[in-house]
PDB file of N, CA and C in Angstrom:
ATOM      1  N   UNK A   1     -35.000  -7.086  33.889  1.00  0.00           N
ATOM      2  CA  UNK A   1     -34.213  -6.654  32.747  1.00  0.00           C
ATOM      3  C   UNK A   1     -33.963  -7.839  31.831  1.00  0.00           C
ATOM      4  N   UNK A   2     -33.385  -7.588  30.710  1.00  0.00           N
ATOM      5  CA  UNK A   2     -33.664  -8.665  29.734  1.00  0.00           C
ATOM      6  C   UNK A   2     -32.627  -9.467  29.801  1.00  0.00           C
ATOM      7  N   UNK A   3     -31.499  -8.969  30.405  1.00  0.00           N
ATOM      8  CA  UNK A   3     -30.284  -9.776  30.303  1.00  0.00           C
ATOM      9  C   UNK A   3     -30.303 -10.872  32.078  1.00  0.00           C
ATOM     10  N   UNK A   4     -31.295 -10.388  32.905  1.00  0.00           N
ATOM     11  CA  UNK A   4     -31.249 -11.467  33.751  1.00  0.00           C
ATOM     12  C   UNK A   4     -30.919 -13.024  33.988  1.00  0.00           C
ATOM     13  N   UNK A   5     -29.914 -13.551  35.010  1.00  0.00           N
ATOM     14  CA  UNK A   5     -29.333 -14.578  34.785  1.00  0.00           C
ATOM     15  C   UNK A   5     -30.502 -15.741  34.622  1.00  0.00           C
ATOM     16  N   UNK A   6     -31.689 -15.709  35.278  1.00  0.00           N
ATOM     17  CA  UNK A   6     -33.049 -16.289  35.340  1.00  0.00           C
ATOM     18  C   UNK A   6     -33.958 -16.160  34.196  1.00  0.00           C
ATOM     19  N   UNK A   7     -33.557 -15.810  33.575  1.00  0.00           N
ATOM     20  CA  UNK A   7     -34.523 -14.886  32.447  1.00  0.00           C
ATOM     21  C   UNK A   7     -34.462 -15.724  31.106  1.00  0.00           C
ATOM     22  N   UNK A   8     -33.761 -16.596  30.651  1.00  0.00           N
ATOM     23  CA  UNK A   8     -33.208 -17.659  29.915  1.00  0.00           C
ATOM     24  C   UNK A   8     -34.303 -18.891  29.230  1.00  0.00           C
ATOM     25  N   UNK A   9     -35.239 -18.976  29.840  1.00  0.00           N
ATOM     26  CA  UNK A   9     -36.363 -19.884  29.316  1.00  0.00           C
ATOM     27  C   UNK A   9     -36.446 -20.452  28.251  1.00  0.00           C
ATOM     28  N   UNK A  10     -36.799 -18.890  27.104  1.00  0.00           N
ATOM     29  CA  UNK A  10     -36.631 -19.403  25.572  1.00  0.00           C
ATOM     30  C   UNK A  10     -35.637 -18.714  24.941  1.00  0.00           C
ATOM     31  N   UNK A  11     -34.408 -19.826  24.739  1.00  0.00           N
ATOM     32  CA  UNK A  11     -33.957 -19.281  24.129  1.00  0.00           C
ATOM     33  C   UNK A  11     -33.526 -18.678  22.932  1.00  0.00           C
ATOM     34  N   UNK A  12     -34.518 -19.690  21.896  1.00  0.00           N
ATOM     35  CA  UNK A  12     -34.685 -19.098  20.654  1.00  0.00           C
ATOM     36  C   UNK A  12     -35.213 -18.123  20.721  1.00  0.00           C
ATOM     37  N   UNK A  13     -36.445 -17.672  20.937  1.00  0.00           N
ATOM     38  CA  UNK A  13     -36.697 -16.315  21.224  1.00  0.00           C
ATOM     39  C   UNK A  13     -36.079 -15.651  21.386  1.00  0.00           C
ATOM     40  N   UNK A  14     -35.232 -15.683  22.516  1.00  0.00           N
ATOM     41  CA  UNK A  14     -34.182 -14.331  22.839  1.00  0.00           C
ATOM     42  C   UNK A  14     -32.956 -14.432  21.779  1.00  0.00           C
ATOM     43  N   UNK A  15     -32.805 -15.078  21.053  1.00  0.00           N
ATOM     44  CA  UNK A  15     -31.895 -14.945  19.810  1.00  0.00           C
ATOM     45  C   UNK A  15     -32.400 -14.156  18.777  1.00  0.00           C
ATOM     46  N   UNK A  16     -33.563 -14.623  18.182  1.00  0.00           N
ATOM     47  CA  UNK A  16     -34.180 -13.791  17.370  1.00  0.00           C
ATOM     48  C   UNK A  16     -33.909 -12.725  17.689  1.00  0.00           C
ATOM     49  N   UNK A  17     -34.703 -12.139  19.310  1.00  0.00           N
ATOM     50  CA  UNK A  17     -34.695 -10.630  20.245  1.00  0.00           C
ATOM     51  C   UNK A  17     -33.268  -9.983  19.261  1.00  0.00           C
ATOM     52  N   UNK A  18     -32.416 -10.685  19.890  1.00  0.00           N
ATOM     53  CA  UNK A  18     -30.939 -10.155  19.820  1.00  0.00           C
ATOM     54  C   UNK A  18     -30.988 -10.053  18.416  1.00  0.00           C
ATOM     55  N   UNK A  19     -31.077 -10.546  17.735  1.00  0.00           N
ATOM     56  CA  UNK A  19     -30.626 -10.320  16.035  1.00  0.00           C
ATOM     57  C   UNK A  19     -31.586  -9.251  15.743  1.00  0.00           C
ATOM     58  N   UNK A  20     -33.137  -9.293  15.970  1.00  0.00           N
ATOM     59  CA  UNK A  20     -33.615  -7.882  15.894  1.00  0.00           C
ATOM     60  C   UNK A  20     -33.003  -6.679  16.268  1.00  0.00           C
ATOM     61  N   UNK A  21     -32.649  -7.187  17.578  1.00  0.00           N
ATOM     62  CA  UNK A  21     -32.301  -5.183  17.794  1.00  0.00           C
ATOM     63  C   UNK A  21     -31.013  -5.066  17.363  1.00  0.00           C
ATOM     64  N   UNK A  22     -29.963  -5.831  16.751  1.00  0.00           N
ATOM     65  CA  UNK A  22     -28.673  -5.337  15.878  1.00  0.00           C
ATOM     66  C   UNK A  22     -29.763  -4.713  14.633  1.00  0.00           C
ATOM     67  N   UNK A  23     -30.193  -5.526  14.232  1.00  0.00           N
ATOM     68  CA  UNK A  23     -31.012  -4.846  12.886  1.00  0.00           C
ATOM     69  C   UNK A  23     -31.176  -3.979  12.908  1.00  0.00           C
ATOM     70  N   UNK A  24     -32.727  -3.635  14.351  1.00  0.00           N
ATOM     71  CA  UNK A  24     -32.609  -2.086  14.207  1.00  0.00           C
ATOM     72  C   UNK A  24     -31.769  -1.154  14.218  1.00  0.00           C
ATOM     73  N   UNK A  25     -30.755  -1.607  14.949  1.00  0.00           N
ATOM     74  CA  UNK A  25     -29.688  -0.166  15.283  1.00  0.00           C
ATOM     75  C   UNK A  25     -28.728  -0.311  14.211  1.00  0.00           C
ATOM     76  N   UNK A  26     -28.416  -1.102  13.208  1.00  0.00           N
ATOM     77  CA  UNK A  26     -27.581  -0.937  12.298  1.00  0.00           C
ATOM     78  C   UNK A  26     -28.200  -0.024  11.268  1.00  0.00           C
ATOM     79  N   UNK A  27     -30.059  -0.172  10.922  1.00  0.00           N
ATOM     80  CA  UNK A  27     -30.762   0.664  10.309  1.00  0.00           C
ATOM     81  C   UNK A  27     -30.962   2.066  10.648  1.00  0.00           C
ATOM     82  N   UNK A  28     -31.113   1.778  12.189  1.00  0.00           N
ATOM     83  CA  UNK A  28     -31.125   3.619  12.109  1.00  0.00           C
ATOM     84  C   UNK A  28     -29.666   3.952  12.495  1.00  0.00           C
ATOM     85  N   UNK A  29     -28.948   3.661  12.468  1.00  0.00           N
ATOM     86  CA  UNK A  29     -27.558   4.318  11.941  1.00  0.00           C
ATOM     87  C   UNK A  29     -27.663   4.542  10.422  1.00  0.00           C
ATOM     88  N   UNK A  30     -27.704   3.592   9.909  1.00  0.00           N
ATOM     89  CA  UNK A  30     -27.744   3.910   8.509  1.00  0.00           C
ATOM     90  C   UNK A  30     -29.096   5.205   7.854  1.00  0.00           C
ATOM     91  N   UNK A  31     -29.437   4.915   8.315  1.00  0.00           N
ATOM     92  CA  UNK A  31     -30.690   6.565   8.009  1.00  0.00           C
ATOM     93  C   UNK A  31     -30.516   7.979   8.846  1.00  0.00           C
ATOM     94  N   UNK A  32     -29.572   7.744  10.153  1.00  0.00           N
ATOM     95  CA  UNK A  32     -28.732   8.656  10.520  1.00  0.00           C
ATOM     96  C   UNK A  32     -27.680   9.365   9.737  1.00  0.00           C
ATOM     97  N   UNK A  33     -26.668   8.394   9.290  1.00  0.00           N
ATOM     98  CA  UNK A  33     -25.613   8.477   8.305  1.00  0.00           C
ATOM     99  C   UNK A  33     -26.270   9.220   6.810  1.00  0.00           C
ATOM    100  N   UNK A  34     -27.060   8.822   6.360  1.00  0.00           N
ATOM    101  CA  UNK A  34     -28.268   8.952   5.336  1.00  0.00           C
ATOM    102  C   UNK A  34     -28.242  10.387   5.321  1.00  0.00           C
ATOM    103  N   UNK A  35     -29.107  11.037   6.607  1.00  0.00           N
ATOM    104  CA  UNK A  35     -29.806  12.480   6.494  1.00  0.00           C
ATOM    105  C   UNK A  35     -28.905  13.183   7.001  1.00  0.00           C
ATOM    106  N   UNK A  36     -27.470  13.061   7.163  1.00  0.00           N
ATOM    107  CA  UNK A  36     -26.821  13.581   6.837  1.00  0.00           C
ATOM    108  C   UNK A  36     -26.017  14.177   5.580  1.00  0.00           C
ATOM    109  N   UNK A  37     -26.319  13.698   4.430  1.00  0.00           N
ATOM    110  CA  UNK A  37     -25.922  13.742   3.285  1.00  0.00           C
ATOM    111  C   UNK A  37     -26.472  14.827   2.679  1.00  0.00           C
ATOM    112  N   UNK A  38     -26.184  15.799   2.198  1.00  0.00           N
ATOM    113  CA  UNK A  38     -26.074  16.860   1.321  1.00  0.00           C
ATOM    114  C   UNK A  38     -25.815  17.244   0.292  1.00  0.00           C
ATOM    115  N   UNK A  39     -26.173  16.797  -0.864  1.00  0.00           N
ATOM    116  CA  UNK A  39     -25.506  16.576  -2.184  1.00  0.00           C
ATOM    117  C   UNK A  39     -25.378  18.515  -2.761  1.00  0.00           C
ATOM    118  N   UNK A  40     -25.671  18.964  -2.300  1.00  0.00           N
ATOM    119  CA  UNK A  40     -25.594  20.532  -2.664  1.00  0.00           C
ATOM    120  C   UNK A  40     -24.555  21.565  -2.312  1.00  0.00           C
ATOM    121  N   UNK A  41     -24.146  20.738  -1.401  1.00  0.00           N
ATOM    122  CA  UNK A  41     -22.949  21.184  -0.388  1.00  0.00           C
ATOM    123  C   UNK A  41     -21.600  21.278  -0.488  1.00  0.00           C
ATOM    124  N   UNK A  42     -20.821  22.160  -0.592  1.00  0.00           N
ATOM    125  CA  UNK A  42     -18.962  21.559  -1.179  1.00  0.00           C
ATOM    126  C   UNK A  42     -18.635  21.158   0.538  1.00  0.00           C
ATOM    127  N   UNK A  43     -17.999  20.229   0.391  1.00  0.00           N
ATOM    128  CA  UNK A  43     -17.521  20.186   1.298  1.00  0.00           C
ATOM    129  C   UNK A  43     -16.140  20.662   1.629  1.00  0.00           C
ATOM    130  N   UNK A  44     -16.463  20.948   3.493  1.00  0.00           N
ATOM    131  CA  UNK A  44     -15.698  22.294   3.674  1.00  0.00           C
ATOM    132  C   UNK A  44     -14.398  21.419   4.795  1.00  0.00           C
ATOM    133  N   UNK A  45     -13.218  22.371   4.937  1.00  0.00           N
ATOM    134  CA  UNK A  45     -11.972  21.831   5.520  1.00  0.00           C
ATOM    135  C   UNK A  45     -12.525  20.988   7.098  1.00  0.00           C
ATOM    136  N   UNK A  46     -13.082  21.697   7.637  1.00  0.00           N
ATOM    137  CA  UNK A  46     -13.923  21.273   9.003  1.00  0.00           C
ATOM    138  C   UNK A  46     -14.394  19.905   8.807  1.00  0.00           C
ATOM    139  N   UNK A  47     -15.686  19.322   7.723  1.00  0.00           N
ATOM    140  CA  UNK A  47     -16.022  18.428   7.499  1.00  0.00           C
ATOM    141  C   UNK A  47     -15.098  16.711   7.289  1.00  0.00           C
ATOM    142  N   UNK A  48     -13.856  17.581   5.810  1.00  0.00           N
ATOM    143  CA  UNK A  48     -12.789  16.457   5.769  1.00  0.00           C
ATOM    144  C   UNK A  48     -12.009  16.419   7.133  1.00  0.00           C
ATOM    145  N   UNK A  49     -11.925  16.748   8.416  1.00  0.00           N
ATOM    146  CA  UNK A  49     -11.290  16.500   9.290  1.00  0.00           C
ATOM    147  C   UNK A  49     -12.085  15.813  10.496  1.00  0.00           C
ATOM    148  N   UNK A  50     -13.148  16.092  10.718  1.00  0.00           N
ATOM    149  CA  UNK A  50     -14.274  15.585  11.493  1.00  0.00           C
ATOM    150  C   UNK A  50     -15.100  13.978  11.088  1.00  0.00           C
ATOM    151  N   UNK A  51     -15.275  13.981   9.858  1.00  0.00           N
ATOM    152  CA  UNK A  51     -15.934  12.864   9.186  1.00  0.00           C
ATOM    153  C   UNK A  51     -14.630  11.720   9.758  1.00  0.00           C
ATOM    154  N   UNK A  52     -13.335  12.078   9.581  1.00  0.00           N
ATOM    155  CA  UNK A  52     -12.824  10.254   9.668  1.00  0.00           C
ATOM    156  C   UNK A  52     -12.903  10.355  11.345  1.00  0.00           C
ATOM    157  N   UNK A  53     -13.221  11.224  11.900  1.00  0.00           N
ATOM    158  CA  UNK A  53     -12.996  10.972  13.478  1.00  0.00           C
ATOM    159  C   UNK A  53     -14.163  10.232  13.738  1.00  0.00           C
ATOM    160  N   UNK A  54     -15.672  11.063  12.979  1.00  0.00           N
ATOM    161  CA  UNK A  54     -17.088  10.548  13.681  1.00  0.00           C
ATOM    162  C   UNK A  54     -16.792   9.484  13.073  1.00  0.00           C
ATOM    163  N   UNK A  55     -16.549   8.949  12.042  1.00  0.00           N
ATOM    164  CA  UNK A  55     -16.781   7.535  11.792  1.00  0.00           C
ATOM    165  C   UNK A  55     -16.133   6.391  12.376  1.00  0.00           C
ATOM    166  N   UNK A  56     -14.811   6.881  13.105  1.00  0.00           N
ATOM    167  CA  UNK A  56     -13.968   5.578  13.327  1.00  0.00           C
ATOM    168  C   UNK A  56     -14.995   5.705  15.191  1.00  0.00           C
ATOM    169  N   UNK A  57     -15.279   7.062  15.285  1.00  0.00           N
ATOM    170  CA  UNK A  57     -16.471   7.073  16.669  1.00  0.00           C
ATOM    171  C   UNK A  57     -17.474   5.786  16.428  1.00  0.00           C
ATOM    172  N   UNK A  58     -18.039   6.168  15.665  1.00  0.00           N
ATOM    173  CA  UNK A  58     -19.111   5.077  15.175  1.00  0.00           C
ATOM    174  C   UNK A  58     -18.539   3.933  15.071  1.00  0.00           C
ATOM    175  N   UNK A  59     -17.491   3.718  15.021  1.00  0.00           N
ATOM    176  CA  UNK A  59     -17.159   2.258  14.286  1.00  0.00           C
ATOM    177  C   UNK A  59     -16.836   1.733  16.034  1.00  0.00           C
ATOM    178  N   UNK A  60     -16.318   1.909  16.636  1.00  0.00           N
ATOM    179  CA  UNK A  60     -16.391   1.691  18.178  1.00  0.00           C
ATOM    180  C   UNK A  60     -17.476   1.687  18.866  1.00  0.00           C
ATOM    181  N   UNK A  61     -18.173   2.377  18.854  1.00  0.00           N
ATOM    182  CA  UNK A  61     -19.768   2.475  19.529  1.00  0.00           C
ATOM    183  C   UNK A  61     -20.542   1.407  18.962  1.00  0.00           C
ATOM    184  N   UNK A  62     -20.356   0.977  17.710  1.00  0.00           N
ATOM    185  CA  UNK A  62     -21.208   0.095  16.683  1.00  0.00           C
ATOM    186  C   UNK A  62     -20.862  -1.280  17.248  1.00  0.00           C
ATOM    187  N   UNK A  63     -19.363  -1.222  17.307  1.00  0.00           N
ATOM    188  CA  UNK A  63     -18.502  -3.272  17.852  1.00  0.00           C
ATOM    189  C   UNK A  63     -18.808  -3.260  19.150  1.00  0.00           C
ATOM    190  N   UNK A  64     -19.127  -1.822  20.134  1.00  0.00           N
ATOM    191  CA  UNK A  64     -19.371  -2.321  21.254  1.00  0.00           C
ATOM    192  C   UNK A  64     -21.114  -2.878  21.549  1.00  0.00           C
ATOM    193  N   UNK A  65     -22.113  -2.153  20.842  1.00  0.00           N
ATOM    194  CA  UNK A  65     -23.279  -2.575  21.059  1.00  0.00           C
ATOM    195  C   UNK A  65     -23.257  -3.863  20.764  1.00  0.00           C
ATOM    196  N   UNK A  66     -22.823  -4.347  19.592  1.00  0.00           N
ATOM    197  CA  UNK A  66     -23.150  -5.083  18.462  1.00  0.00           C
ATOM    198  C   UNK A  66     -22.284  -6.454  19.441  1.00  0.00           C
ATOM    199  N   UNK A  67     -21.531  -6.041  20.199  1.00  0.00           N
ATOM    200  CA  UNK A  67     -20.992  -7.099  21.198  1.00  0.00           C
ATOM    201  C   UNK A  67     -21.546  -7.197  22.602  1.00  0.00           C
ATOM    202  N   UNK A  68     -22.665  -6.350  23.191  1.00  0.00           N
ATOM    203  CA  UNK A  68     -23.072  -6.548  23.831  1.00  0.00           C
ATOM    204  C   UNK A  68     -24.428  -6.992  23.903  1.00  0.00           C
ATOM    205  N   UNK A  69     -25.204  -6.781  22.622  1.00  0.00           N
ATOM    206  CA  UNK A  69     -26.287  -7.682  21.842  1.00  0.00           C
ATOM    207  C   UNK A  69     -25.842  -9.062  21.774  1.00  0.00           C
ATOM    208  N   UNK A  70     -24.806  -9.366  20.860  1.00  0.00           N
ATOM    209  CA  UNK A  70     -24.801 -10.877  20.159  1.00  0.00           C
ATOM    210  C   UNK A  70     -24.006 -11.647  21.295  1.00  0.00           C
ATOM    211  N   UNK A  71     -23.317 -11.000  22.247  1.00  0.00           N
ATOM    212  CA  UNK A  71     -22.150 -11.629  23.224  1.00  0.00           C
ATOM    213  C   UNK A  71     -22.509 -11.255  24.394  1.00  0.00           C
ATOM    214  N   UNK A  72     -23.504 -10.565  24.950  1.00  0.00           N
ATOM    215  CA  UNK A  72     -23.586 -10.076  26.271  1.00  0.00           C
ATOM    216  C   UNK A  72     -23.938 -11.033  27.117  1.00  0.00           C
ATOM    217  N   UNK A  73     -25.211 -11.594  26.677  1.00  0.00           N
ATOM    218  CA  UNK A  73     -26.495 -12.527  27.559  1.00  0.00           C
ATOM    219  C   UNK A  73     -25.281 -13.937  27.608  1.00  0.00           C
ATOM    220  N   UNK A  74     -24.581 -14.631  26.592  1.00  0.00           N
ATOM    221  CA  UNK A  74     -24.339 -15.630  26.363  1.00  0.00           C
ATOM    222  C   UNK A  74     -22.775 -16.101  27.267  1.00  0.00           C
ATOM    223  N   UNK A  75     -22.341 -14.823  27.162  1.00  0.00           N
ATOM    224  CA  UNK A  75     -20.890 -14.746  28.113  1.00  0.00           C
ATOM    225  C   UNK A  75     -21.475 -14.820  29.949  1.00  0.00           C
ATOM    226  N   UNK A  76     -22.861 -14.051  29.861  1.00  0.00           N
ATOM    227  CA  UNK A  76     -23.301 -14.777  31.356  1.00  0.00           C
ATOM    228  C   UNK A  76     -23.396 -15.668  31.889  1.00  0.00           C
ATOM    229  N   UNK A  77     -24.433 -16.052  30.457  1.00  0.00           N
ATOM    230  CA  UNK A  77     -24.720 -17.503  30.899  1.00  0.00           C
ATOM    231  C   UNK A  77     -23.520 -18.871  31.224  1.00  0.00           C
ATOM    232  N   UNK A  78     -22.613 -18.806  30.386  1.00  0.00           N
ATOM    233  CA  UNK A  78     -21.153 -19.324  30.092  1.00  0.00           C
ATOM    234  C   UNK A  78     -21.127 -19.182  31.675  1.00  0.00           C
ATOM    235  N   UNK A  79     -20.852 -17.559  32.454  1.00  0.00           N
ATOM    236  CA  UNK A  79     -19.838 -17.840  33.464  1.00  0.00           C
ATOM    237  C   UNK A  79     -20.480 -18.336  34.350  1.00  0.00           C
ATOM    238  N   UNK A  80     -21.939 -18.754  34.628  1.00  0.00           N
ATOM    239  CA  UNK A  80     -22.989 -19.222  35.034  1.00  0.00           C
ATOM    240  C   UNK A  80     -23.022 -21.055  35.184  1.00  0.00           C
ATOM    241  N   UNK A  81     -22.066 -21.477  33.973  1.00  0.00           N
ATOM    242  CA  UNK A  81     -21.913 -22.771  33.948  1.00  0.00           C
ATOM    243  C   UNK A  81     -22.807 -23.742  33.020  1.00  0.00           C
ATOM    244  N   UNK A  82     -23.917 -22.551  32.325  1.00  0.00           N
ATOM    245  CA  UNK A  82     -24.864 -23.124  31.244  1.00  0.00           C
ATOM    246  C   UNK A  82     -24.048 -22.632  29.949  1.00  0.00           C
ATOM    247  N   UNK A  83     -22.962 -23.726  29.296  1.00  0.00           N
ATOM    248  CA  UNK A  83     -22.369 -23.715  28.543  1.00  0.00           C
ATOM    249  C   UNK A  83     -23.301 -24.572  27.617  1.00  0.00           C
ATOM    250  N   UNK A  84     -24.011 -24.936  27.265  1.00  0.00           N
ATOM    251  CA  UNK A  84     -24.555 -25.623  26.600  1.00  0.00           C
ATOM    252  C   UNK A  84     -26.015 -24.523  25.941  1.00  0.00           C
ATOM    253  N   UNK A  85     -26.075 -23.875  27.123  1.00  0.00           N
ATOM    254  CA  UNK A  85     -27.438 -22.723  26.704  1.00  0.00           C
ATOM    255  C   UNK A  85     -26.576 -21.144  26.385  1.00  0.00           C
ATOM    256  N   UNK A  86     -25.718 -21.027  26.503  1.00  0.00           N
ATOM    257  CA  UNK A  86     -25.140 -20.087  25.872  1.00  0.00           C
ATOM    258  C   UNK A  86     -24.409 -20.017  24.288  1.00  0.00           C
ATOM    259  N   UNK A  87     -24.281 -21.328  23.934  1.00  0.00           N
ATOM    260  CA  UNK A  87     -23.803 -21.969  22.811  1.00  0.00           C
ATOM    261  C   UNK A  87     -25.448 -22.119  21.917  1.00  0.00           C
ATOM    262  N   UNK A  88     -26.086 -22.109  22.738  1.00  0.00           N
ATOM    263  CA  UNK A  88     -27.388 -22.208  22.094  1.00  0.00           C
ATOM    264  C   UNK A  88     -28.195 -21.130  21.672  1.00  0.00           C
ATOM    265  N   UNK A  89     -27.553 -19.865  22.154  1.00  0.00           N
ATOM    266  CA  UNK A  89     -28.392 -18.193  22.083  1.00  0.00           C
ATOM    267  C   UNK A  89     -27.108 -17.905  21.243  1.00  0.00           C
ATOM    268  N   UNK A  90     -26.236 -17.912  21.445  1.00  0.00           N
ATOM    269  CA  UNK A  90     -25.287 -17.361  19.998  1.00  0.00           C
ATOM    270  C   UNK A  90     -25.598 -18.150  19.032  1.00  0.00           C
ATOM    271  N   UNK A  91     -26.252 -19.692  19.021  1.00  0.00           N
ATOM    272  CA  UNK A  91     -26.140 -19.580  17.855  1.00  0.00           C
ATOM    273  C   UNK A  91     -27.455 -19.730  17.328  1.00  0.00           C
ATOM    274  N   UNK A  92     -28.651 -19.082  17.746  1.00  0.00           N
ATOM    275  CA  UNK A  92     -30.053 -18.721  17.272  1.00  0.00           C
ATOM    276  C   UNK A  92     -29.199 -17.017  16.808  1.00  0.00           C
ATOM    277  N   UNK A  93     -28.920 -16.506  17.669  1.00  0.00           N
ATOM    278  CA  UNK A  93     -28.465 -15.111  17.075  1.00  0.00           C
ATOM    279  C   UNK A  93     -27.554 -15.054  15.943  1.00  0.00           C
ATOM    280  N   UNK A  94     -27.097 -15.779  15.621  1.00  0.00           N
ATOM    281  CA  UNK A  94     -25.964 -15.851  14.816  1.00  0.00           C
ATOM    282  C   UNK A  94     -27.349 -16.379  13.124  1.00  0.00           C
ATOM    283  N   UNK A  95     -28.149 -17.148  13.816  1.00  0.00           N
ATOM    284  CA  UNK A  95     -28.738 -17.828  12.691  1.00  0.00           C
ATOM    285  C   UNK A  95     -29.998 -17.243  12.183  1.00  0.00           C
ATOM    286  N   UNK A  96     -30.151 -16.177  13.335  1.00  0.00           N
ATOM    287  CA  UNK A  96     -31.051 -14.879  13.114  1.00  0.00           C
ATOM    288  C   UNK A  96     -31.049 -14.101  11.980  1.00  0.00           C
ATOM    289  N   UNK A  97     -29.469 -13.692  12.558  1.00  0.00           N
ATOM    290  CA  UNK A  97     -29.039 -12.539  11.651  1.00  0.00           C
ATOM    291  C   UNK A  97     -28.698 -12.914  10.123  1.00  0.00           C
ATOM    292  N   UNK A  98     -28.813 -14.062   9.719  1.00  0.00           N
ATOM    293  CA  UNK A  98     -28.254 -14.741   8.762  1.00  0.00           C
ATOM    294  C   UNK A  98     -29.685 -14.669   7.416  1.00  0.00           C
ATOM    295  N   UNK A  99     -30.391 -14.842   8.444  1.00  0.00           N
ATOM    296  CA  UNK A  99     -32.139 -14.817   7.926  1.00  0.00           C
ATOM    297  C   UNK A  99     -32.324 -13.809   7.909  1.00  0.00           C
ATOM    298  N   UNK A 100     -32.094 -12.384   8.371  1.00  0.00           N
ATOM    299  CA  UNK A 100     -32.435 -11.080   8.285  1.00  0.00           C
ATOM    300  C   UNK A 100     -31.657 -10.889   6.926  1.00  0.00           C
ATOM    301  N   UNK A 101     -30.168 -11.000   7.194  1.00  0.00           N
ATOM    302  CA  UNK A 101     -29.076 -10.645   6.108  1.00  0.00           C
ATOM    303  C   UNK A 101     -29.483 -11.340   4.528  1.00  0.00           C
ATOM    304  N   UNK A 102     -30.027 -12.492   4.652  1.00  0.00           N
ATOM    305  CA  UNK A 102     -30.579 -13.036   3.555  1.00  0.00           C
ATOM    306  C   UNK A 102     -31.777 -12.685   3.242  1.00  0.00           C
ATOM    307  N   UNK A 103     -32.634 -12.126   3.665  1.00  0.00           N
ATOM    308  CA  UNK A 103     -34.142 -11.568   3.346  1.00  0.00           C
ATOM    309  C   UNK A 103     -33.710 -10.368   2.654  1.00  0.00           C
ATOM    310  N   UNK A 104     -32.931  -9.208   3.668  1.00  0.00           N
ATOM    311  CA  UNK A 104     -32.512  -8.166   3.210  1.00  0.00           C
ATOM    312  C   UNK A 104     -31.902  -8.223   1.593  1.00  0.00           C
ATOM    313  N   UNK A 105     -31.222  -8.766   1.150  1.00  0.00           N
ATOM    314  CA  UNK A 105     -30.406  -8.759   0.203  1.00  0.00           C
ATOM    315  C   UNK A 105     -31.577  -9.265  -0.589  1.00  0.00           C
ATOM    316  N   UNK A 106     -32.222 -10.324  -0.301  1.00  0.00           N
ATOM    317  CA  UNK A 106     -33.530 -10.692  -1.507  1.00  0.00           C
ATOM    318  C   UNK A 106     -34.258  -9.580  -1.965  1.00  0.00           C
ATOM    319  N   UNK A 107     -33.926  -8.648  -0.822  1.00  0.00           N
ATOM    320  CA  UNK A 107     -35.370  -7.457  -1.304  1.00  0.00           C
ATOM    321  C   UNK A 107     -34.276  -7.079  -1.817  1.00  0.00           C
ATOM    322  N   UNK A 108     -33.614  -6.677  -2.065  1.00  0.00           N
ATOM    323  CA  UNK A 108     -32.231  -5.689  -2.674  1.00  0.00           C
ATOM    324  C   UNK A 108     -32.304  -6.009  -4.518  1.00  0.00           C
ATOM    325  N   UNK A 109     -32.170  -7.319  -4.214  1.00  0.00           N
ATOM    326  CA  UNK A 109     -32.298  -8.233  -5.317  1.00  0.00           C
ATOM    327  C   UNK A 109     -33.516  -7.744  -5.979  1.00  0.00           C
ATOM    328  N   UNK A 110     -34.948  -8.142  -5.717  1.00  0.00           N
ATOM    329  CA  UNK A 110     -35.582  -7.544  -6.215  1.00  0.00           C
ATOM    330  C   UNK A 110     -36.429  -6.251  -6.582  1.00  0.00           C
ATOM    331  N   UNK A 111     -35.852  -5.142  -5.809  1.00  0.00           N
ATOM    332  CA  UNK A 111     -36.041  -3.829  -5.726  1.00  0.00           C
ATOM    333  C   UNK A 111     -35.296  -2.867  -6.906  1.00  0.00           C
ATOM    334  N   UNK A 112     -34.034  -4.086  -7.078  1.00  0.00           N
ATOM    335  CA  UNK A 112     -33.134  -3.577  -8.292  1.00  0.00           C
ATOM    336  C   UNK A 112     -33.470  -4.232  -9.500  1.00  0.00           C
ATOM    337  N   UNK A 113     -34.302  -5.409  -9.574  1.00  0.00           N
ATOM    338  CA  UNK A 113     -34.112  -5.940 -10.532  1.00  0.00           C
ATOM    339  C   UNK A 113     -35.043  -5.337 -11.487  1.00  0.00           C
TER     340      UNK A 113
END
């Protein structure tokens, strides 16, 4: 499994790993959230009462992945005593996501411009 205490080798690699799969799953949430949308639709009493529940759902399900991606592997390693290699995968993941978040927004940038 990927989070194995042995499994640690490269750890840039497995930072990247980790900042990828927040990516993906923040994207297909967001294209989940997406095809849900109905612009034809009034919205009905059911909907305004359900929507703030699924979302604050989502918003819990989202901090817990999103903490067991960027914080899972690294809090092992920590209790493991490789404080020095866990400081080192948060912060490839951290510097991952920074490079995704900045690419992303470039295309944003120029998709709008």
């Amino acid at each position: 499994m990927f989070f194995q205490r042995n499994n640690f080798v490269n750890i840039p690699k497995k930072g990247m790993v980790n900042a990828l799969g927040a990516f993906a799953y923040v994207t297909a949430i967001a294209l989940f959230i997406a095809s849900l949308q109905n612009p034809n639709s009034p919205d009905s009493p059911a909907i305004k009462i359900m929507a703030p529940i699924g979302m604050l759902m989502l918003l819990v399900l989202s901090a817990t992945v999103m903490g067991l991606l960027i914080f899972g592997a690294p809090v092992m390693l920590y209790v493991d005593g490789k404080k020095k290699e866990a400081v080192q995968l948060v912060s490839w993941t951290v510097a991952s996501l920074a490079v995704i978040t900045a690419c992303m927004l470039a295309v944003m940038a120029y998709v709008s411009a």
